[in-house]
Protein backbone atom coordinates (compact mmCIF):
# COMPACT_ATOMS: atom_id res chain seq x y z
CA UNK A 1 110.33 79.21 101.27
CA UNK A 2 113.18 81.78 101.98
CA UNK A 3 113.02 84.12 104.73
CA UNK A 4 110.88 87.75 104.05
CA UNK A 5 111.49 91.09 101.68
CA UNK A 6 110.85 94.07 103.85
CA UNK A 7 109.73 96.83 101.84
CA UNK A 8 109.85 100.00 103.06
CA UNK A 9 107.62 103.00 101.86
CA UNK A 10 107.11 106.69 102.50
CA UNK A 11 103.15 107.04 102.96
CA UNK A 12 103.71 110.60 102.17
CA UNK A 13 104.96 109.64 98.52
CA UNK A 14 102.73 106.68 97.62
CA UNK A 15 103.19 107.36 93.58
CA UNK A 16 106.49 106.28 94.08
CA UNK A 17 105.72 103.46 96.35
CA UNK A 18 103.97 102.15 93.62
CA UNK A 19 107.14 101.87 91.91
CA UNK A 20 108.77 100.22 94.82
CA UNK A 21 105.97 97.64 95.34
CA UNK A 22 106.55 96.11 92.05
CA UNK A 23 110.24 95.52 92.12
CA UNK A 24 109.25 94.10 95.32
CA UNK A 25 107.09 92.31 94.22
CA UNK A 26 109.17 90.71 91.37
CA UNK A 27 111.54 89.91 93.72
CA UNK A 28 109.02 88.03 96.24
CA UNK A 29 107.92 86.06 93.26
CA UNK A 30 111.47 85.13 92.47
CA UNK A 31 112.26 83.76 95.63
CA UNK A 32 109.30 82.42 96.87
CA UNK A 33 109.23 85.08 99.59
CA UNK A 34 106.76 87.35 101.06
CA UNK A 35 106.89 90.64 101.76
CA UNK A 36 106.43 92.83 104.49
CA UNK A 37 105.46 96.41 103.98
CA UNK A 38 107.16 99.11 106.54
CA UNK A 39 106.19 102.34 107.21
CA UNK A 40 108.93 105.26 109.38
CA UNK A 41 107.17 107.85 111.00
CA UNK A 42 110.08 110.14 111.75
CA UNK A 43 110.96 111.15 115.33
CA UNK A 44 111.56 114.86 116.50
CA UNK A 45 114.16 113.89 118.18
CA UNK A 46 113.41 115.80 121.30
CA UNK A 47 111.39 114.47 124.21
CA UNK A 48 110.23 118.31 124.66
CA UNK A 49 108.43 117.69 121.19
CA UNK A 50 107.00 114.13 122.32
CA UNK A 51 105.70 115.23 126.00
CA UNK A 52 103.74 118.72 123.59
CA UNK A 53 102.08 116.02 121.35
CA UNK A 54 101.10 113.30 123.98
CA UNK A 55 100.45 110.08 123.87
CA UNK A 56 96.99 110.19 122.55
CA UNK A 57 98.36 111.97 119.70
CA UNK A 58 101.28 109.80 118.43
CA UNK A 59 98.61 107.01 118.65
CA UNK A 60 96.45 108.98 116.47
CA UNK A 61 99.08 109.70 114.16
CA UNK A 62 100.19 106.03 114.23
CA UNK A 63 96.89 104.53 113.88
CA UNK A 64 96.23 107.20 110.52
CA UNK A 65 99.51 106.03 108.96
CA UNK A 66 98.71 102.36 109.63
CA UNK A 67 95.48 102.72 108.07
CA UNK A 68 96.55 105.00 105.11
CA UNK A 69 99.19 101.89 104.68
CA UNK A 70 96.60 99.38 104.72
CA UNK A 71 94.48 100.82 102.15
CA UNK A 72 97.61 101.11 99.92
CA UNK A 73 99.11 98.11 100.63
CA UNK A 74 95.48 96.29 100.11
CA UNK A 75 95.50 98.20 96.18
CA UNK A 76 99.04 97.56 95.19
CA UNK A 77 100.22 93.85 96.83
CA UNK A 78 98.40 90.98 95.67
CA UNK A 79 97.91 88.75 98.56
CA UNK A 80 99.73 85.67 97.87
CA UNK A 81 103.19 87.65 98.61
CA UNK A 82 101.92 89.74 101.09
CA UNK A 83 103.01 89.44 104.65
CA UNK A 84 101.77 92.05 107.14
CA UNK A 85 102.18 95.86 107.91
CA UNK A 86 104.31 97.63 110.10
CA UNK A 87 104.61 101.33 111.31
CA UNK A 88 107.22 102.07 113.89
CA UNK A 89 108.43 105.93 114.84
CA UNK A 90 112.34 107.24 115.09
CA UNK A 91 115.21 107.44 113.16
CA UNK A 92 114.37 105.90 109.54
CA UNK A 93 117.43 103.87 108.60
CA UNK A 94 117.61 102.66 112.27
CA UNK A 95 114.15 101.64 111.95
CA UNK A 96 114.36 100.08 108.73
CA UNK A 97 117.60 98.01 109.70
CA UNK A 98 115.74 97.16 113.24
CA UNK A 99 112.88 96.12 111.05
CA UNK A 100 114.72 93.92 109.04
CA UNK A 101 116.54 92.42 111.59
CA UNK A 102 113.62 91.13 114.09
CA UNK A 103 111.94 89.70 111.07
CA UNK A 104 114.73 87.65 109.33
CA UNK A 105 114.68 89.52 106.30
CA UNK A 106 116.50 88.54 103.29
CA UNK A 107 116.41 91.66 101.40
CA UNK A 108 115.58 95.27 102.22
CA UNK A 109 113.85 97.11 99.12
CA UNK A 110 114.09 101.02 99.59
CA UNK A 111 113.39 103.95 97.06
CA UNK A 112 115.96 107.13 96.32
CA UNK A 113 115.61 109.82 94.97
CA UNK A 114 117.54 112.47 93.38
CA UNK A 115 119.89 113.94 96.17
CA UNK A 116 120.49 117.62 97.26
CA UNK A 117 122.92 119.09 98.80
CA UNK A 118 121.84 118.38 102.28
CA UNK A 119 122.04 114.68 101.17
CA UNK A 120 125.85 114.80 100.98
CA UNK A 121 126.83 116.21 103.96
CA UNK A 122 124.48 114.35 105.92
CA UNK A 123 123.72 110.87 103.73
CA UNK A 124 120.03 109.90 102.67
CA UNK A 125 118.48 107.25 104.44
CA UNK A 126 118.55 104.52 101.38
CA UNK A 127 122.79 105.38 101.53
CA UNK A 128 122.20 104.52 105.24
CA UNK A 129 120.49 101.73 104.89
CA UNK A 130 122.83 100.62 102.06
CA UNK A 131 126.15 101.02 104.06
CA UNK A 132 124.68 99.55 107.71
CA UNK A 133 122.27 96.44 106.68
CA UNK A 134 123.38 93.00 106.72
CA UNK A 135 121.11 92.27 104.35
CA UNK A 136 120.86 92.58 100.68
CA UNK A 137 119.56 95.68 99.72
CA UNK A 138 117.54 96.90 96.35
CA UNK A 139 117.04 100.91 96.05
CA UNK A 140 114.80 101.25 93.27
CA UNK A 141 115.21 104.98 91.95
């Protein structure tokens, strides 16, 4: 068995995780490999933001996204490629690359989508993940 896909979705845009899951899927197949399903809540960025919300609320906002995954995940991923779940909060292509990296993934599958202006000055996250990850990476668009 090779080592694990990490798939990476946007709970906020599950239609097109759909999409996603089923190149992912194709790929698991294909290699014998399983996949695991990540999640990015994005940081603020400032610790002012962080010490307003609280702990008990990022855990609350953790725990919905984990559970909003799991339902989704449970619909879309049969279970004999399916690995586990995993919601982590900051930067998103950090995350995803720090994701990928403690769990030996092979490949990194990531959506795009049509960029805007903003997306060339700064760089959308699937670029990010694209130009940083030692792994092989598949945006599906």
């Amino acid at each position: 068995m090779t080592t694990p896909i990490l798939l990476a979705v946007d709970i906020n845009d599950l239609a097109s995780s759909d999409h996603l899951a089923q190149a992912a899927i194709a790929l698991a197949r294909a290699q014998g490999a399983k996949i695991h399903v990540l999640n990015v809540i994005p940081g603020s960025g400032m610790a002012m933001v962080g010490a307003y919300l609280g702990a008990d609320q990022e855990k609350r906002i953790r725990a919905e996204a984990r559970a909003k995954l799991a339902d989704w995940a449970e619909r879309v991923l049969p279970e004999d490629v399916f690995a586990g779940l995993h919601v982590t909060q900051g930067t998103i292509y950090h995350e995803i690359i720090g994701a990928a990296n403690r769990l030996s993934a092979s490949a990194i599958v990531v959506g795009a989508h049509r960029p805007a202006l903003k997306d060339y000055l700064v760089g959308p996250n699937a670029a990010r993940v694209v130009r940083h990850a030692s792994q092989t990476v598949l945006v599906v668009r």
